[in-house]
N, C-alpha and C. Protein backbone atom coordinates (compact mmCIF):
# COMPACT_ATOMS: atom_id res chain seq x y z
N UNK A 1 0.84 -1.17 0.00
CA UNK A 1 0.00 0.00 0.00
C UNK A 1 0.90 1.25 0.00
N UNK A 2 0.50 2.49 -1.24
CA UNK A 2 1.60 3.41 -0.66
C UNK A 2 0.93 4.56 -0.08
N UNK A 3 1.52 5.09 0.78
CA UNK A 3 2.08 6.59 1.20
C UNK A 3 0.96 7.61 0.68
N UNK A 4 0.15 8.25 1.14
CA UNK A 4 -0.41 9.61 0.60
C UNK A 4 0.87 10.07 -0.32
N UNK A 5 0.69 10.47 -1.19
CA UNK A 5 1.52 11.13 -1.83
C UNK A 5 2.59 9.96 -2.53
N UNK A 6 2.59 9.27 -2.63
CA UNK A 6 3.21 8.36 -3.15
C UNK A 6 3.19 7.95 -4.76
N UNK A 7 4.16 7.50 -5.30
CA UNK A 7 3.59 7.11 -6.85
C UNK A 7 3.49 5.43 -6.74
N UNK A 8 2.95 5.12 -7.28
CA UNK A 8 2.84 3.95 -7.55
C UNK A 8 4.13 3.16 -8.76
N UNK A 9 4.26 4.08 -9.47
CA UNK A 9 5.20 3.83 -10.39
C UNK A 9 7.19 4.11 -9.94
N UNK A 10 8.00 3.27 -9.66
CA UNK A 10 9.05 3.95 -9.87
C UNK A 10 10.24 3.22 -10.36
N UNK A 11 11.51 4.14 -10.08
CA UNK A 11 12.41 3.52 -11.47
C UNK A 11 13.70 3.19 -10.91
N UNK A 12 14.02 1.89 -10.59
CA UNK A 12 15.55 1.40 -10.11
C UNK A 12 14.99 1.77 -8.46
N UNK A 13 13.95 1.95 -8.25
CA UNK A 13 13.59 2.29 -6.39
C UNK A 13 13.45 3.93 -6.34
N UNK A 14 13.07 4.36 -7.54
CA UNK A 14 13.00 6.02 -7.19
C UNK A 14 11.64 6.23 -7.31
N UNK A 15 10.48 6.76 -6.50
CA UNK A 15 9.14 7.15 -6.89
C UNK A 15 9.18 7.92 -7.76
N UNK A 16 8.44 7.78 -9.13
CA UNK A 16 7.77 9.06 -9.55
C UNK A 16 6.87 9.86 -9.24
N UNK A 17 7.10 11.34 -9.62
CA UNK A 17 5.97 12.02 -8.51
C UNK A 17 5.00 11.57 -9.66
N UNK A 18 3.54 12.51 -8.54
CA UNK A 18 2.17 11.55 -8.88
C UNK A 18 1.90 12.22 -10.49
N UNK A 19 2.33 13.76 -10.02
CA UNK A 19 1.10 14.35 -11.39
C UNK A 19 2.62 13.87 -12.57
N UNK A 20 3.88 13.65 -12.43
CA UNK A 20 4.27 12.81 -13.59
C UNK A 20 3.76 11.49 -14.07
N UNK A 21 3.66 10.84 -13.24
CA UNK A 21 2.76 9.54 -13.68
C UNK A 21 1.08 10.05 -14.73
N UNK A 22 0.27 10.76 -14.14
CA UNK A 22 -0.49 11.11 -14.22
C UNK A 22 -0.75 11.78 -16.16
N UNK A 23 0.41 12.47 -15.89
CA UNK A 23 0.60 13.31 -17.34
C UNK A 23 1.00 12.18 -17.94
N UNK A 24 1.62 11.22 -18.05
CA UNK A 24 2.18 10.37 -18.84
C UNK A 24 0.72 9.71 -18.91
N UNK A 25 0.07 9.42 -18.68
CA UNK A 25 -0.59 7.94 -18.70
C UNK A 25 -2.07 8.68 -19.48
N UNK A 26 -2.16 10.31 -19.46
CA UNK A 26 -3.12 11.20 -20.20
C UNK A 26 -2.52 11.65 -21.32
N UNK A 27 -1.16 11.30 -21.91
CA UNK A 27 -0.42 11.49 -22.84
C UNK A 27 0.07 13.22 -22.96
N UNK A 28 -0.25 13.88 -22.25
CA UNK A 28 -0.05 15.59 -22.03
C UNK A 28 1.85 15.31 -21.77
N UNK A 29 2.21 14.62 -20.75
CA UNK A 29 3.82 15.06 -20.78
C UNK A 29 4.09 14.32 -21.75
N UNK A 30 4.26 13.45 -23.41
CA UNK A 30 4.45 13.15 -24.27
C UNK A 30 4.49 14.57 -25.17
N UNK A 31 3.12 15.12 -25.28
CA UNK A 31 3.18 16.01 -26.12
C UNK A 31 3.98 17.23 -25.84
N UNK A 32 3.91 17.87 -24.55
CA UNK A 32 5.02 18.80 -23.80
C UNK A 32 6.24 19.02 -24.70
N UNK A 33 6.76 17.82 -25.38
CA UNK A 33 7.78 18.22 -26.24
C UNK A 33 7.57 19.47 -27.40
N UNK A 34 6.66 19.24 -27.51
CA UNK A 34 6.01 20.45 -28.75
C UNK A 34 5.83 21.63 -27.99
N UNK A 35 5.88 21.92 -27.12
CA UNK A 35 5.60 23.01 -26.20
C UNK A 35 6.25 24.46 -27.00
N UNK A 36 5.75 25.50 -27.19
CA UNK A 36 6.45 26.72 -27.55
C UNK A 36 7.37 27.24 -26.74
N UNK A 37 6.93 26.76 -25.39
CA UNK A 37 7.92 27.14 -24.03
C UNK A 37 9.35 26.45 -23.94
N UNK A 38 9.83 25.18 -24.68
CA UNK A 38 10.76 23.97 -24.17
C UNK A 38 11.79 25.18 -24.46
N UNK A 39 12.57 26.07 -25.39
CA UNK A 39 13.51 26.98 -25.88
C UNK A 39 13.56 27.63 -24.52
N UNK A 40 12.77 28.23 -23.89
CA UNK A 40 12.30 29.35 -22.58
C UNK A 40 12.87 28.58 -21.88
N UNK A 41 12.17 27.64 -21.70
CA UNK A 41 12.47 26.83 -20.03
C UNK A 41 13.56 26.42 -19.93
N UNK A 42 14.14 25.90 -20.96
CA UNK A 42 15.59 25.22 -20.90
C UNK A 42 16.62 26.09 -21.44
N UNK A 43 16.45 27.27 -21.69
CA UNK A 43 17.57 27.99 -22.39
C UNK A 43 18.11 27.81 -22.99
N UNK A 44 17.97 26.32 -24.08
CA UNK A 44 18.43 25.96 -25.31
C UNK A 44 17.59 25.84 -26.39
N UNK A 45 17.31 25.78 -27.57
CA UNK A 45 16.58 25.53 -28.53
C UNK A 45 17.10 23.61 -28.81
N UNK A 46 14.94 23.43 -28.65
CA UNK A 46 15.18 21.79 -28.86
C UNK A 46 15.75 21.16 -30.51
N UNK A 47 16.46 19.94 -30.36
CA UNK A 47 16.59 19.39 -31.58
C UNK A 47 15.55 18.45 -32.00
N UNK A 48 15.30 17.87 -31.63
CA UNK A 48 14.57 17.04 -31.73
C UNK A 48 13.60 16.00 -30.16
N UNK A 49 13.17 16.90 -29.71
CA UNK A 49 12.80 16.29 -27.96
C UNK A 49 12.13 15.30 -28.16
N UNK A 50 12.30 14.85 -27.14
CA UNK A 50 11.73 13.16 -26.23
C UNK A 50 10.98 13.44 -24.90
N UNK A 51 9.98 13.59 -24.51
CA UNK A 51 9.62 13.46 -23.45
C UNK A 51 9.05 11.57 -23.26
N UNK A 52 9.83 11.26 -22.30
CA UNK A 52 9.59 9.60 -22.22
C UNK A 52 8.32 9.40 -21.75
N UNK A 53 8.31 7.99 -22.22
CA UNK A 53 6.38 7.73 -21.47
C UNK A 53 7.51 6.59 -20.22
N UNK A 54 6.38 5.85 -19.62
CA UNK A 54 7.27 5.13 -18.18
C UNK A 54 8.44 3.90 -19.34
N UNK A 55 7.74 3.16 -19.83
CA UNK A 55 8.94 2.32 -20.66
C UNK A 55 10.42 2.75 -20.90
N UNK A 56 9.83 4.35 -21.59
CA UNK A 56 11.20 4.77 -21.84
C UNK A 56 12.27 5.25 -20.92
N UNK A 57 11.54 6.10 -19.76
CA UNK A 57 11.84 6.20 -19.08
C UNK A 57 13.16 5.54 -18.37
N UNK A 58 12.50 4.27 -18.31
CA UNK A 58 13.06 3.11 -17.71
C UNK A 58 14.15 2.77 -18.48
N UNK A 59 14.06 3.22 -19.67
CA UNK A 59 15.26 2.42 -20.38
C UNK A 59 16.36 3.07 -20.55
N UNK A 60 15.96 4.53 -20.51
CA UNK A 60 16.91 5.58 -20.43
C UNK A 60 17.69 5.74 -19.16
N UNK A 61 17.04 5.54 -18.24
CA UNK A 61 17.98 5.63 -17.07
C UNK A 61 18.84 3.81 -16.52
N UNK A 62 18.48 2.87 -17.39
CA UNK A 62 18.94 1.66 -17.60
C UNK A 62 20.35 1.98 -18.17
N UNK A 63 20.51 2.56 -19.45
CA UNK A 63 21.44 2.74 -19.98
C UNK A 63 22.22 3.91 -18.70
N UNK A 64 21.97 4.71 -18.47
CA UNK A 64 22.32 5.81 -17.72
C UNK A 64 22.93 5.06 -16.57
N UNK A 65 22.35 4.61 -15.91
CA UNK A 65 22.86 3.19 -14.89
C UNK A 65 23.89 2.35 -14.63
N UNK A 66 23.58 1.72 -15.51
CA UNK A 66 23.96 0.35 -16.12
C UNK A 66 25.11 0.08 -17.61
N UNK A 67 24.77 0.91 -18.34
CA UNK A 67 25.39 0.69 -19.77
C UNK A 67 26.91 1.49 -19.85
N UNK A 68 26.60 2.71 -19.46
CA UNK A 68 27.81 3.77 -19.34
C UNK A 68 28.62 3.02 -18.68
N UNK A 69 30.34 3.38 -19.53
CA UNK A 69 31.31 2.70 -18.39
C UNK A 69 31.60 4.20 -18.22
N UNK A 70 32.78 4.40 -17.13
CA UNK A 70 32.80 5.44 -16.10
C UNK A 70 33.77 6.46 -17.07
N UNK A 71 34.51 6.21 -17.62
CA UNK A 71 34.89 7.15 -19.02
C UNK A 71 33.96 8.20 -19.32
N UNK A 72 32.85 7.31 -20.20
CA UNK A 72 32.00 7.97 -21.17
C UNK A 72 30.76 8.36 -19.93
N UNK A 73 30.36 7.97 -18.92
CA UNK A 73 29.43 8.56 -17.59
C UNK A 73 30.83 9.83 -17.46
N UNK A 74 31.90 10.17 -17.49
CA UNK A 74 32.45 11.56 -17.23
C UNK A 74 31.75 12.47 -18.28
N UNK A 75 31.88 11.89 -19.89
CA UNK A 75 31.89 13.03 -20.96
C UNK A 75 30.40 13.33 -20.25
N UNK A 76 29.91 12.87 -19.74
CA UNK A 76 28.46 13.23 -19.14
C UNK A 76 28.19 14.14 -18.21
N UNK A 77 29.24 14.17 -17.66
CA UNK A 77 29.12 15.39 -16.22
C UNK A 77 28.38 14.20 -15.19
N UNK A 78 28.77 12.85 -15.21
CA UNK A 78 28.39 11.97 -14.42
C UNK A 78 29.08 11.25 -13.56
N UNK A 79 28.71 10.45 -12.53
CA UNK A 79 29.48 9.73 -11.24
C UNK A 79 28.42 8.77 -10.93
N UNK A 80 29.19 7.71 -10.60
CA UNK A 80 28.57 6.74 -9.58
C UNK A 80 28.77 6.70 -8.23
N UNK A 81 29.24 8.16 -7.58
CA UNK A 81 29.31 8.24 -6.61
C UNK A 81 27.30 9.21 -6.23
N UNK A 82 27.01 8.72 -4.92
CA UNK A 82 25.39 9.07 -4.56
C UNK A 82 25.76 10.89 -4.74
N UNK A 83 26.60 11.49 -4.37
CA UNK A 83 26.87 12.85 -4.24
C UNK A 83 28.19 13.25 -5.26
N UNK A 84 27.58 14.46 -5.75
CA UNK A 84 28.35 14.78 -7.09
C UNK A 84 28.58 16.24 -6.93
N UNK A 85 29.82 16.77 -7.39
CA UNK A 85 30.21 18.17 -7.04
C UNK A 85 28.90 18.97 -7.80
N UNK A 86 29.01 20.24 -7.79
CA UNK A 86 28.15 21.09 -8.99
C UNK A 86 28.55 21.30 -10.41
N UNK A 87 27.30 20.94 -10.81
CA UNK A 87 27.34 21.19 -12.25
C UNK A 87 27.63 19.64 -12.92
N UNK A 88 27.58 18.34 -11.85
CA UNK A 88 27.86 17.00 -12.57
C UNK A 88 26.22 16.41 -11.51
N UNK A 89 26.02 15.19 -12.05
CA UNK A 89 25.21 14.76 -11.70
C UNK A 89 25.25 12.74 -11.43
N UNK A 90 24.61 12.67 -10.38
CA UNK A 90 24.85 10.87 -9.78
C UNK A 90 24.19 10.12 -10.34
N UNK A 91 24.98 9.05 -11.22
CA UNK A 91 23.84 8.26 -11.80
C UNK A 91 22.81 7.69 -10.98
N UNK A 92 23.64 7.23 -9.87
CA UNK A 92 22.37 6.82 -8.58
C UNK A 92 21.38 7.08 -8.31
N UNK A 93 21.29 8.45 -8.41
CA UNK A 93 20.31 9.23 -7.53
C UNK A 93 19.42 10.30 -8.67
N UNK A 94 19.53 9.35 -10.03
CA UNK A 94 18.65 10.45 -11.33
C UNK A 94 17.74 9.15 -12.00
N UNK A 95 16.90 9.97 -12.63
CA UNK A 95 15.80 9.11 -13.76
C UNK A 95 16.22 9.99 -14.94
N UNK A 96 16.15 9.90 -15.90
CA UNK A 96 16.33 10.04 -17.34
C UNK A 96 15.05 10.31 -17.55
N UNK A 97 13.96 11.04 -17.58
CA UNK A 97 12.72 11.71 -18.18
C UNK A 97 12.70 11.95 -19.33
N UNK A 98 13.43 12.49 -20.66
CA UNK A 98 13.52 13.20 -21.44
C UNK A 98 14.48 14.02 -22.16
N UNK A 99 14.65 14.26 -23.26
CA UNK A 99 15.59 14.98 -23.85
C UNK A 99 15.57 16.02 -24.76
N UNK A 100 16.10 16.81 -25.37
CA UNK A 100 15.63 18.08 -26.07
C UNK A 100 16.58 17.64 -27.33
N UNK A 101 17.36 16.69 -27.90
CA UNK A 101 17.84 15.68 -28.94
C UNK A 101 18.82 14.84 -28.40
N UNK A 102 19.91 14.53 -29.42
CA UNK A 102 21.34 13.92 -28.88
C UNK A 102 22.05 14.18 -28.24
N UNK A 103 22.32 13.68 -26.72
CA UNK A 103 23.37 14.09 -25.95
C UNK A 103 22.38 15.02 -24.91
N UNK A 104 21.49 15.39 -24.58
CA UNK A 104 20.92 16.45 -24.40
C UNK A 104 19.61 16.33 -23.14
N UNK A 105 20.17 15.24 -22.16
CA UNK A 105 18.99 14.98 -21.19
C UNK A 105 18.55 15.85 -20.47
N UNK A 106 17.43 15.66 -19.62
CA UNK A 106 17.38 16.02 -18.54
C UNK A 106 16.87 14.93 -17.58
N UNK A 107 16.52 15.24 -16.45
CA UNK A 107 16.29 14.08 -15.18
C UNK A 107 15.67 14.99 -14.52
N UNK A 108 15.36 13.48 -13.59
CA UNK A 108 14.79 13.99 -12.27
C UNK A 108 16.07 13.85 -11.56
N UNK A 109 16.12 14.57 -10.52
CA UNK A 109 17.49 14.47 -9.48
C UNK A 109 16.52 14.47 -8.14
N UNK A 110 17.46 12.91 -7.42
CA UNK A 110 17.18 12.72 -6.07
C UNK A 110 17.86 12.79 -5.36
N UNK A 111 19.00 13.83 -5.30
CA UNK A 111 20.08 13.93 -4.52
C UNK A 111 19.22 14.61 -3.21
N UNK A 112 18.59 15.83 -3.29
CA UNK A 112 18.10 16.33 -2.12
C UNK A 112 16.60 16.08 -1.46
N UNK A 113 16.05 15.30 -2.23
CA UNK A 113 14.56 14.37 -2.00
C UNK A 113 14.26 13.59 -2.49
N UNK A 114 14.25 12.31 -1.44
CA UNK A 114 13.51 10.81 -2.26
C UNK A 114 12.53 10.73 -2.86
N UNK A 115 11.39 11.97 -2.44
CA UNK A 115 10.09 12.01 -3.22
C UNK A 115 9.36 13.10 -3.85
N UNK A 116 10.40 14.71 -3.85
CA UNK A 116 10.03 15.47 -4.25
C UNK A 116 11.26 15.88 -5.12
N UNK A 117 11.92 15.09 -6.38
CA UNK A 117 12.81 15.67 -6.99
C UNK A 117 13.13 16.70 -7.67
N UNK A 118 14.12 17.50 -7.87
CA UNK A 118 14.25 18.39 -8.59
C UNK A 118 14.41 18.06 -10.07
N UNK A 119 14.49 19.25 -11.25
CA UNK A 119 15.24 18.70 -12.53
C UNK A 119 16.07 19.12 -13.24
N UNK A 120 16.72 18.83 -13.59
CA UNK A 120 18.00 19.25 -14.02
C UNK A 120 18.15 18.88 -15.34
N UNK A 121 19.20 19.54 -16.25
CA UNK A 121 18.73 19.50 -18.24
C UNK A 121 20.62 19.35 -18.07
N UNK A 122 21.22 18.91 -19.34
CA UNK A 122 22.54 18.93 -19.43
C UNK A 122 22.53 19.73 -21.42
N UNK A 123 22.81 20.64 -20.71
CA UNK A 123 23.04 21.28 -22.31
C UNK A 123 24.16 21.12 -23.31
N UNK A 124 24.30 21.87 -23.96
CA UNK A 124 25.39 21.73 -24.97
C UNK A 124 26.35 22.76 -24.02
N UNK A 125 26.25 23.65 -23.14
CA UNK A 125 27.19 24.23 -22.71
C UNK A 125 27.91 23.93 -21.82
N UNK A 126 27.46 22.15 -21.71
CA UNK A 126 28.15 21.54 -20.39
C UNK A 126 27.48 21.33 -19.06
N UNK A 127 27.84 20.90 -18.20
CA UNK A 127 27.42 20.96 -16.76
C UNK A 127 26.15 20.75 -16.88
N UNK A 128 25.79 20.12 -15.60
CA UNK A 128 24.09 20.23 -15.32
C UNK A 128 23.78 21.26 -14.65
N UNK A 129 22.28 21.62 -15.12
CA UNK A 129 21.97 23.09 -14.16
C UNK A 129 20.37 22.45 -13.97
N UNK A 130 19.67 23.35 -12.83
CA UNK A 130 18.52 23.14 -12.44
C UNK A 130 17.65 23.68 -13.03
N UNK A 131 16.82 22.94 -13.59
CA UNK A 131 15.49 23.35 -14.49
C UNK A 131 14.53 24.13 -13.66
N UNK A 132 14.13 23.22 -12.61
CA UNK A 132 13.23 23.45 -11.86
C UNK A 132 13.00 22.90 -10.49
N UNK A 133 12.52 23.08 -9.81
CA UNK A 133 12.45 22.69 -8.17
C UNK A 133 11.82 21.31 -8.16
N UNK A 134 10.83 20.99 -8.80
CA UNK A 134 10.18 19.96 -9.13
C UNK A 134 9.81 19.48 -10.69
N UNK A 135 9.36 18.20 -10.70
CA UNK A 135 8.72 17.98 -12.46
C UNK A 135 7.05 19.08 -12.54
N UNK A 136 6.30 18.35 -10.96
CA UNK A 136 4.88 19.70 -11.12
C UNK A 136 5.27 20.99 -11.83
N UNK A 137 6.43 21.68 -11.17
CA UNK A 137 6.63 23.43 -11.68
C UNK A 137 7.02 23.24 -13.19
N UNK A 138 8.01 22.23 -13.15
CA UNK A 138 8.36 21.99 -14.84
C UNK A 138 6.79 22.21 -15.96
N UNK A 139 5.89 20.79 -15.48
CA UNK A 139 5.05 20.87 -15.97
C UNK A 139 3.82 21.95 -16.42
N UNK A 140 4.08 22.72 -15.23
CA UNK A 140 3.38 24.31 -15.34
C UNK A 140 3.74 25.34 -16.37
N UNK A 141 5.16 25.46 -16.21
CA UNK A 141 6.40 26.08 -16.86
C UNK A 141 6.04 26.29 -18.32
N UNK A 142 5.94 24.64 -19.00
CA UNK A 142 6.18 24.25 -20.48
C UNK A 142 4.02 24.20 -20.62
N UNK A 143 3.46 24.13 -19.76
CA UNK A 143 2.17 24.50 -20.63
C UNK A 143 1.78 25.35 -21.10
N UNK A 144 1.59 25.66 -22.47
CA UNK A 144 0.83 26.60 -22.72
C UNK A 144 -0.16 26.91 -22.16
């Protein structure tokens, strides 16, 4: 049984929050990629975006996980350590949500909450930076 506030859905042991589940399964965070806002919110212009449904999700942060050897998790601004300086990010402690094209994720980050993550985008200018406090504000953000 879970938790008020709980997702039912999560990934490698990470909850997804609810209204992400929610948007995915009403197909609204799929379409989000089309958003007029994604350029705004992320301060990059998209190439070709991905907003994942849960499958992909899963597979993206599989590879993210699992596939990367620790070389090519650097060209990433990545670690398998749970805590990561600024501007790099823990494979441990992220989901893979989505991307704005090649090379070009963003996540959820659970470094500072197991159940209210923040998100974070990895641009072409390097480093990870914080999108947003949560995926909810994200989701607000990019609606028209």
């Amino acid at each position: 049984m879970n938790r008020e506030g709980e997702s039912a859905e999560s990934v490698f042991g990470m909850p997804l929050p609810d209204c992400l589940v929610t948007s995915i399964r009403d197909r609204s965070w799929m379409d989000l990629a089309g958003s007029p806002r994604v350029e705004q919110v992320f301060g990059q212009a998209p190439v070709k975006p991905r907003f994942y449904s849960i499958a992909g999700i899963t597979e993206a942060t599989r590879w993210w996980r699992d596939e990367l050897d620790e070389e090519t998790l650097r060209c990433y601004f990545g670690t398998s350590a749970e805590s990561a300086i600024p501007g790099h990010m823990s494979r441990m402690k992220t989901v893979i949500v989505g991307d704005l094209g090649p090379d070009l994720p963003f996540v959820l980050d659970y470094r500072d909450s197991p159940v209210d993550p923040s998100v974070a985008f990895l641009g072409e200018e390097g480093a990870w930076r914080k999108i947003s406090d949560n995926i909810c504000d994200l989701l607000l953000m990019l609606d028209p």
